[in-house]
Each structure stands twice: as structure tokens, then as C-alpha cells.
PDB file of N, CA and C in Angstrom:
ATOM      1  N   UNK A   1     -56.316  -0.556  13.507  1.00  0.00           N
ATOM      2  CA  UNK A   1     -55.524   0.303  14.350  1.00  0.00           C
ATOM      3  C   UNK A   1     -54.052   0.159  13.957  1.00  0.00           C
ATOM      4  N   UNK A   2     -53.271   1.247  13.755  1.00  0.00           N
ATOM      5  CA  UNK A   2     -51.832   1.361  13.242  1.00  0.00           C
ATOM      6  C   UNK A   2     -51.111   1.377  14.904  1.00  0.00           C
ATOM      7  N   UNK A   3     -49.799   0.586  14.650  1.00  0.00           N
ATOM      8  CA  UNK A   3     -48.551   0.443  15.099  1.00  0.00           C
ATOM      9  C   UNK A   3     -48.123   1.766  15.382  1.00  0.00           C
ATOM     10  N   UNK A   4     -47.587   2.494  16.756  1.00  0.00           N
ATOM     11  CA  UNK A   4     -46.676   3.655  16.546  1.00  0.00           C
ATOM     12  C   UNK A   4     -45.396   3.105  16.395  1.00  0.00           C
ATOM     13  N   UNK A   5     -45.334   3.702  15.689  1.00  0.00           N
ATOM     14  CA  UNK A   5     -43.321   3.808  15.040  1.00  0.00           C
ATOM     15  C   UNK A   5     -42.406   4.308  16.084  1.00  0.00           C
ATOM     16  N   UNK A   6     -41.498   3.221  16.278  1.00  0.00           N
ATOM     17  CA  UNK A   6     -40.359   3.825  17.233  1.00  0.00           C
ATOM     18  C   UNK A   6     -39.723   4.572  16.693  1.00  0.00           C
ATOM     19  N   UNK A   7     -39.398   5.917  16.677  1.00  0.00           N
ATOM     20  CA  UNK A   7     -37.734   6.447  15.700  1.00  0.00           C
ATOM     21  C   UNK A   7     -36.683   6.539  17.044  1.00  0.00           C
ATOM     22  N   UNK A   8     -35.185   6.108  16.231  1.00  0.00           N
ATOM     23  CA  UNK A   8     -34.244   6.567  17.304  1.00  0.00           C
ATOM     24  C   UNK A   8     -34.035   8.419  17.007  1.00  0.00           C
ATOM     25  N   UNK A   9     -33.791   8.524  18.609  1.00  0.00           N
ATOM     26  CA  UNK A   9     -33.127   9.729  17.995  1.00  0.00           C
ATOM     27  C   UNK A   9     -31.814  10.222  17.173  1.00  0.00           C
ATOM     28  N   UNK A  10     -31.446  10.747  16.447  1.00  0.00           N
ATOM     29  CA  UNK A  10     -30.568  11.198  15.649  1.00  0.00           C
ATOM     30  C   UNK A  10     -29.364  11.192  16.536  1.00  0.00           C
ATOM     31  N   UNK A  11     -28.327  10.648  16.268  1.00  0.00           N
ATOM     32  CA  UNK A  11     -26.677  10.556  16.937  1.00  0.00           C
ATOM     33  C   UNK A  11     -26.071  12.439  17.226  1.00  0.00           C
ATOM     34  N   UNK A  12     -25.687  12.707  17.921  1.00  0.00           N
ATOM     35  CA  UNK A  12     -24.674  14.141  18.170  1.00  0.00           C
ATOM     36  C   UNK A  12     -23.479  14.309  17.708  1.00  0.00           C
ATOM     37  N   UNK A  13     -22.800  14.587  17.268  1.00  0.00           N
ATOM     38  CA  UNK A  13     -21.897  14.883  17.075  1.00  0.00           C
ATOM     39  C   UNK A  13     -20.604  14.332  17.676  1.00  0.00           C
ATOM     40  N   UNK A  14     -20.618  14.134  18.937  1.00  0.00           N
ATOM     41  CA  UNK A  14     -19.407  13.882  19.479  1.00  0.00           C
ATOM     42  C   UNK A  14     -20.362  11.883  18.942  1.00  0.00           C
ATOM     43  N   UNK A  15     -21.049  11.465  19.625  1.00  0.00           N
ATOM     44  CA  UNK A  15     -21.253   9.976  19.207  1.00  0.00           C
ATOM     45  C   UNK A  15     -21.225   9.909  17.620  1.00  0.00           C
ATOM     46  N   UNK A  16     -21.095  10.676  16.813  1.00  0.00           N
ATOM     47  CA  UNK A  16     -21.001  10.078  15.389  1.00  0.00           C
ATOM     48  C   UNK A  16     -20.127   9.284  15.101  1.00  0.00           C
ATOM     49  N   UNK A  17     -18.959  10.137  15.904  1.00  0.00           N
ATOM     50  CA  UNK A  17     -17.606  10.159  15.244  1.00  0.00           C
ATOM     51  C   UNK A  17     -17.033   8.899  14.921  1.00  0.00           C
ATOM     52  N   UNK A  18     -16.137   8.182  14.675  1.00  0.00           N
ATOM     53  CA  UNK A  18     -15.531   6.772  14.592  1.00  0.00           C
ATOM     54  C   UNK A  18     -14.534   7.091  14.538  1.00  0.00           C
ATOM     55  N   UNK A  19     -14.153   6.030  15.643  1.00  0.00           N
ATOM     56  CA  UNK A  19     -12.363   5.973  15.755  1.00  0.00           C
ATOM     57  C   UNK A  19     -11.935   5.310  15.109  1.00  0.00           C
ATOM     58  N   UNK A  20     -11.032   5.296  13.862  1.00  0.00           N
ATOM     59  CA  UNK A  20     -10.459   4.281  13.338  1.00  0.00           C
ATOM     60  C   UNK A  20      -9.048   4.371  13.554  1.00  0.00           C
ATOM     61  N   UNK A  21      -8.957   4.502  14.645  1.00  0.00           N
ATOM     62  CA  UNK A  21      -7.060   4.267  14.592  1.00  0.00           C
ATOM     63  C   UNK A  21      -6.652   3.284  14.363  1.00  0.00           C
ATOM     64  N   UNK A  22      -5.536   2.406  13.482  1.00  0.00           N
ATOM     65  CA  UNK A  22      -4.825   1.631  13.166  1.00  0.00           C
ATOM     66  C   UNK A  22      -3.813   1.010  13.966  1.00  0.00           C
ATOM     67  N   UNK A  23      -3.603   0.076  13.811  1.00  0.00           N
ATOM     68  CA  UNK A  23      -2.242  -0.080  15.260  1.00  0.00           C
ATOM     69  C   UNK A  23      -0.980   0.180  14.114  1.00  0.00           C
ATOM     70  N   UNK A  24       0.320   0.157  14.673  1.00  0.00           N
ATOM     71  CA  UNK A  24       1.702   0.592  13.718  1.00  0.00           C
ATOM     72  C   UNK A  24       1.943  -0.230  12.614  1.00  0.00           C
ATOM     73  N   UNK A  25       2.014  -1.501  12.720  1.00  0.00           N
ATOM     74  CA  UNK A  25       2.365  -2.744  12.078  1.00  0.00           C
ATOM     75  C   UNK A  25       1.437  -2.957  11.358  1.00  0.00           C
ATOM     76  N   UNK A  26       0.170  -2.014  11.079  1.00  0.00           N
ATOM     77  CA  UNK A  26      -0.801  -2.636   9.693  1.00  0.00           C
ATOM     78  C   UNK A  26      -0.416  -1.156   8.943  1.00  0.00           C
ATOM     79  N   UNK A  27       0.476   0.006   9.177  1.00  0.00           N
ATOM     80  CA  UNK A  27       1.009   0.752   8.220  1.00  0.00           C
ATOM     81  C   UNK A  27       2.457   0.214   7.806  1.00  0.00           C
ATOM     82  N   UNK A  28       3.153  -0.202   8.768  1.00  0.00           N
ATOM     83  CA  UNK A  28       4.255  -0.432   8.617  1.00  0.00           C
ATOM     84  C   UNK A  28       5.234  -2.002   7.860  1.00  0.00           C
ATOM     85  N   UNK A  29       3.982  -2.824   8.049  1.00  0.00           N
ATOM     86  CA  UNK A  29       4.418  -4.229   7.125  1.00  0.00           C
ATOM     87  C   UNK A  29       3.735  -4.244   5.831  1.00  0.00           C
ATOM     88  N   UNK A  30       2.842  -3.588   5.173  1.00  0.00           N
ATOM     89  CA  UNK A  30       3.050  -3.556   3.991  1.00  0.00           C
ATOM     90  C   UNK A  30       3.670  -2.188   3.542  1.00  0.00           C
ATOM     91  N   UNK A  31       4.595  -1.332   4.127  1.00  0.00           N
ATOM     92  CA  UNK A  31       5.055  -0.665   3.048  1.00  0.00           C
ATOM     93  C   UNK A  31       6.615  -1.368   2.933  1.00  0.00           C
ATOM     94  N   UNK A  32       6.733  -1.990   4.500  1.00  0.00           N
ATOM     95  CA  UNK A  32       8.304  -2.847   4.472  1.00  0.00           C
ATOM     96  C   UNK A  32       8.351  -4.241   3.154  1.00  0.00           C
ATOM     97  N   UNK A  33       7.292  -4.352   3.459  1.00  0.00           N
ATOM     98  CA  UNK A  33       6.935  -5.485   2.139  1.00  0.00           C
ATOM     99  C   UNK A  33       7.080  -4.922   0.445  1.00  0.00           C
ATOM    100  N   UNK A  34       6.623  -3.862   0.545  1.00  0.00           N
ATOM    101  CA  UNK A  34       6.816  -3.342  -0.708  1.00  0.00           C
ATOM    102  C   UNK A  34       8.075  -2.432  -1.381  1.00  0.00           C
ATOM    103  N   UNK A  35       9.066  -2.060  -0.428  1.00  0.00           N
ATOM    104  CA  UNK A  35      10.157  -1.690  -0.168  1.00  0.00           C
ATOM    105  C   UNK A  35      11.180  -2.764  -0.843  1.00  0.00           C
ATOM    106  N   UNK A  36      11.002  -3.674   0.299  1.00  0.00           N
ATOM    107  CA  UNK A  36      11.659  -4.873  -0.306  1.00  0.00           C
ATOM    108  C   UNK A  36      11.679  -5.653  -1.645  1.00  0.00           C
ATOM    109  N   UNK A  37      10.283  -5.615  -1.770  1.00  0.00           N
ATOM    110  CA  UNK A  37       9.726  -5.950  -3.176  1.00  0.00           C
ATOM    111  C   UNK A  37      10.806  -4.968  -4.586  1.00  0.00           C
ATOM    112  N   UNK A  38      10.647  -3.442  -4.224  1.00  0.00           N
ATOM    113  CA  UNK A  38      11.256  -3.028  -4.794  1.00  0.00           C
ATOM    114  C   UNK A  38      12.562  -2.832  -5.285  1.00  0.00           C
ATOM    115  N   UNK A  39      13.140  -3.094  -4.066  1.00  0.00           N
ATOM    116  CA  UNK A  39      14.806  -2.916  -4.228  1.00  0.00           C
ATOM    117  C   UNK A  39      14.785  -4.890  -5.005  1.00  0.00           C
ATOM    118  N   UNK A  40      14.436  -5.228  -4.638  1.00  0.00           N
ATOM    119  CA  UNK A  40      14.574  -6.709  -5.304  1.00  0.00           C
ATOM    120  C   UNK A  40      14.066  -6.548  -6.889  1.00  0.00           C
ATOM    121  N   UNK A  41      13.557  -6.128  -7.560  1.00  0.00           N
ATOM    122  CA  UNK A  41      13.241  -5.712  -8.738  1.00  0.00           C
ATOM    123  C   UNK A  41      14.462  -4.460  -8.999  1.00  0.00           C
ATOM    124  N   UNK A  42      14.631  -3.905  -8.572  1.00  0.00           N
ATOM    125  CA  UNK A  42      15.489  -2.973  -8.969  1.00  0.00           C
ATOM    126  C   UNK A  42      17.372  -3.462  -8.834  1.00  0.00           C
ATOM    127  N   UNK A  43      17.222  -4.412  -8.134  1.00  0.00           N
ATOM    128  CA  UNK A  43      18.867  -4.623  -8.484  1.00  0.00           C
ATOM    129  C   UNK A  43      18.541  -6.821  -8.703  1.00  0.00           C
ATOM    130  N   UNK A  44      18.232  -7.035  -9.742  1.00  0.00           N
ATOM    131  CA  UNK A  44      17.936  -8.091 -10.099  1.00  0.00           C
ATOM    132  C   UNK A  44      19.438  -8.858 -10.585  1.00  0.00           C
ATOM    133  N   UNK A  45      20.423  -8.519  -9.723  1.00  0.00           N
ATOM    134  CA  UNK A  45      22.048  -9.544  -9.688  1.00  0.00           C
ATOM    135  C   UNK A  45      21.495 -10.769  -8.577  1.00  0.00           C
ATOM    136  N   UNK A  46      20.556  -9.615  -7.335  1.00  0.00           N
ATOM    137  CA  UNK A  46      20.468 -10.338  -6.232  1.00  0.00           C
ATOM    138  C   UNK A  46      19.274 -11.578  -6.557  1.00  0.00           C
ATOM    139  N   UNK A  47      18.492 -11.805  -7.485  1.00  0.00           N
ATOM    140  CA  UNK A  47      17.895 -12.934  -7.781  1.00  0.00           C
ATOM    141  C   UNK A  47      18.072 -13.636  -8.506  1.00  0.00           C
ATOM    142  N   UNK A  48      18.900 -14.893  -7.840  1.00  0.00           N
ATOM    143  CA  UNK A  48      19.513 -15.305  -8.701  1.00  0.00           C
ATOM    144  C   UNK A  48      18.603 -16.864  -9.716  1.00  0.00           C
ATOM    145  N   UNK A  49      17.548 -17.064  -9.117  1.00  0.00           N
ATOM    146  CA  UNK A  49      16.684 -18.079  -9.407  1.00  0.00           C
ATOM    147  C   UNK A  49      15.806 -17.075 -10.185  1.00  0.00           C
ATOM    148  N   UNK A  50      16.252 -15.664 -10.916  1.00  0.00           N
ATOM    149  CA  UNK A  50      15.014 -15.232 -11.518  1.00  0.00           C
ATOM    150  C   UNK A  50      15.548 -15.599 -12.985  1.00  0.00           C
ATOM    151  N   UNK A  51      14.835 -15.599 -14.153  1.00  0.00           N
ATOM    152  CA  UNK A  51      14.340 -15.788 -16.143  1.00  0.00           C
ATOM    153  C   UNK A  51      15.772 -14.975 -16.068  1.00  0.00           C
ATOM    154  N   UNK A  52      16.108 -14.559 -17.717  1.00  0.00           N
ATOM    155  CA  UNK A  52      16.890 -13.904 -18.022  1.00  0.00           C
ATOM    156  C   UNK A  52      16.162 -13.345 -19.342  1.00  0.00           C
ATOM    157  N   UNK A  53      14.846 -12.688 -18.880  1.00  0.00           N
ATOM    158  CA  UNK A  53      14.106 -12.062 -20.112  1.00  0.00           C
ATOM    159  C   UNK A  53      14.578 -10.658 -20.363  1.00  0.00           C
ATOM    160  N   UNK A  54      14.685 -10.495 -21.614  1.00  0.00           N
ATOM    161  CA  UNK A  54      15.862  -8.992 -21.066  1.00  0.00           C
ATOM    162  C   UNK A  54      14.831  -7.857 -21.641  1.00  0.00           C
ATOM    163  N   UNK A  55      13.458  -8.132 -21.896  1.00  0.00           N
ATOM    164  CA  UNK A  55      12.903  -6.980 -22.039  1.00  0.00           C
ATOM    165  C   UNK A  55      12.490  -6.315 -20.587  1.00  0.00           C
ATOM    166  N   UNK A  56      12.808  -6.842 -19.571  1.00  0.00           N
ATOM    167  CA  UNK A  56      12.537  -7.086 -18.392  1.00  0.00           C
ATOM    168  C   UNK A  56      13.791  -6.356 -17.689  1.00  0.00           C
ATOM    169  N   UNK A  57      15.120  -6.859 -17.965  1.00  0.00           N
ATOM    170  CA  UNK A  57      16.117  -6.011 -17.357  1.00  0.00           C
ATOM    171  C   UNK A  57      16.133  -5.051 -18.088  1.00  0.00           C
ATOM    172  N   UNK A  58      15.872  -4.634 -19.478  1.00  0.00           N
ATOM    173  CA  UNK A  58      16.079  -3.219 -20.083  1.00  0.00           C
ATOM    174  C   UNK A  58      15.515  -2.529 -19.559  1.00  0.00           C
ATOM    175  N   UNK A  59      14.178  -2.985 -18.914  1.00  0.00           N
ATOM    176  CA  UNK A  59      13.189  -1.900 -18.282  1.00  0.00           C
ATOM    177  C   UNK A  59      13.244  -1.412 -17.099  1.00  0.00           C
ATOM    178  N   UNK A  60      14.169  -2.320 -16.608  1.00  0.00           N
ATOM    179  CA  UNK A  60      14.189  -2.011 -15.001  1.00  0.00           C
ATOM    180  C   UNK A  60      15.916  -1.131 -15.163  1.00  0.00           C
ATOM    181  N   UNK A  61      16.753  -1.755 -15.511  1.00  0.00           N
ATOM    182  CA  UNK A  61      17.734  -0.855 -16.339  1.00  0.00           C
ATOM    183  C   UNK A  61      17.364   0.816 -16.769  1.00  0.00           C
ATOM    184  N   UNK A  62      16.113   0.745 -17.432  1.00  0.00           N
ATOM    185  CA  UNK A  62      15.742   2.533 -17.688  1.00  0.00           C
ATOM    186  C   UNK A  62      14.980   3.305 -16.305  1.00  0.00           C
ATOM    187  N   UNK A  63      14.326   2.289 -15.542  1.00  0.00           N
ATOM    188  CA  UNK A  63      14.213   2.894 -14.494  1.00  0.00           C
ATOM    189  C   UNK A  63      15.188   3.620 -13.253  1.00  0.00           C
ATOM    190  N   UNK A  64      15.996   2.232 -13.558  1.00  0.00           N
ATOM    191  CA  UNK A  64      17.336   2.852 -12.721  1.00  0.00           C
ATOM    192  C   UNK A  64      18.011   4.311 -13.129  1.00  0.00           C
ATOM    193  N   UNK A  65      17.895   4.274 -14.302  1.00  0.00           N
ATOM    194  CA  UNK A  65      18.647   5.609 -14.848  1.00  0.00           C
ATOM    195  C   UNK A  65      18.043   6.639 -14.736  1.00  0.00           C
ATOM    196  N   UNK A  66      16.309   6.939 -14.819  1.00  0.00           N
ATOM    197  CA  UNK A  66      15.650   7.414 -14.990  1.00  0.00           C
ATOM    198  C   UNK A  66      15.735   7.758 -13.200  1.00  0.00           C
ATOM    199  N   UNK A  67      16.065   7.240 -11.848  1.00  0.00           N
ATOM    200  CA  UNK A  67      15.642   7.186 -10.603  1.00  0.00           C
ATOM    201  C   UNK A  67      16.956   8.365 -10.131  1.00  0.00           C
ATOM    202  N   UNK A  68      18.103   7.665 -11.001  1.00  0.00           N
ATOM    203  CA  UNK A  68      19.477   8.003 -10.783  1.00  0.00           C
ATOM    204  C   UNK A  68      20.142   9.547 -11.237  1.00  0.00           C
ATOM    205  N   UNK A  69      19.013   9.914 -12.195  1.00  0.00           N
ATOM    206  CA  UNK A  69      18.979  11.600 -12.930  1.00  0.00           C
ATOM    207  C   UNK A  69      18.233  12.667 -12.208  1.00  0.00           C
ATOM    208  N   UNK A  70      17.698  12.174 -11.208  1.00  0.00           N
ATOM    209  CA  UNK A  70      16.689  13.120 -10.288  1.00  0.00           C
ATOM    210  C   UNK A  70      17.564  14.173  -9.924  1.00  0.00           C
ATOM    211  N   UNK A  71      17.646  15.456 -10.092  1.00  0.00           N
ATOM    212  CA  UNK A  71      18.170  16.332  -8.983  1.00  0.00           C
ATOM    213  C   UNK A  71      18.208  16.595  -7.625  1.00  0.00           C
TER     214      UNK A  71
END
């Protein structure tokens, strides 16, 4: 003798849905983090414990120029 099979019924539409709202501070601390990150790479006077590899400032040097020509 076989087992009857439970099935659920199939979800509606409004229960599918998923809320994923985010709270502010998991959009807002990593882009402040990466902001920062950036301007710190981009004006490298202000680190002063950083190498003095200069293929490194040339590059960030052409970015600047390259940021600074935008119309």
C-alpha cells in the first residue's frame, strides 16, 4: 500500500513576494568607505607613510588629468 503525498499548495502572488529592504547604513558605509578610499589614492601628498613607487604616482597623476578634462 502507497503513502499519499502531501503537496503544498502553490504561494499567490502577494505571499511570493520578498521584502528585502536594506536599512541606510548598509548602502551608505561602504560607499563612504570607498569615497574615502578614493580621494586618498587620488591626492597621495596626504599619505604620508605611503612607498614612493612612481609608476604608481604617474598613474594616479594620469587619472587626475584624465578626471580634470571632463566637460
Amino acid at each position: 500500500m502507497s503513502a499519499p503525498v502531501l503537496t503544498r499548495p502553490r504561494p499567490t502572488a502577494t505571499r511570493a513576494r520578498i521584502d528585502a529592504r536594506l536599512p541606510w547604513w548598509a548602502l551608505a558605509l561602504p560607499t563612504l568607505a570607498f569615497i574615502t578610499l578614493l580621494v586618498l589614492i587620488l591626492n597621495p601628498s596626504d599619505a604620508h607613510a605611503a612607498g614612493s613607487d612612481p609608476a604608481i604616482t604617474h598613474l594616479v597623476e594620469r587619472v587626475q588629468l584624465l578626471l580634470a578634462r571632463q566637460p
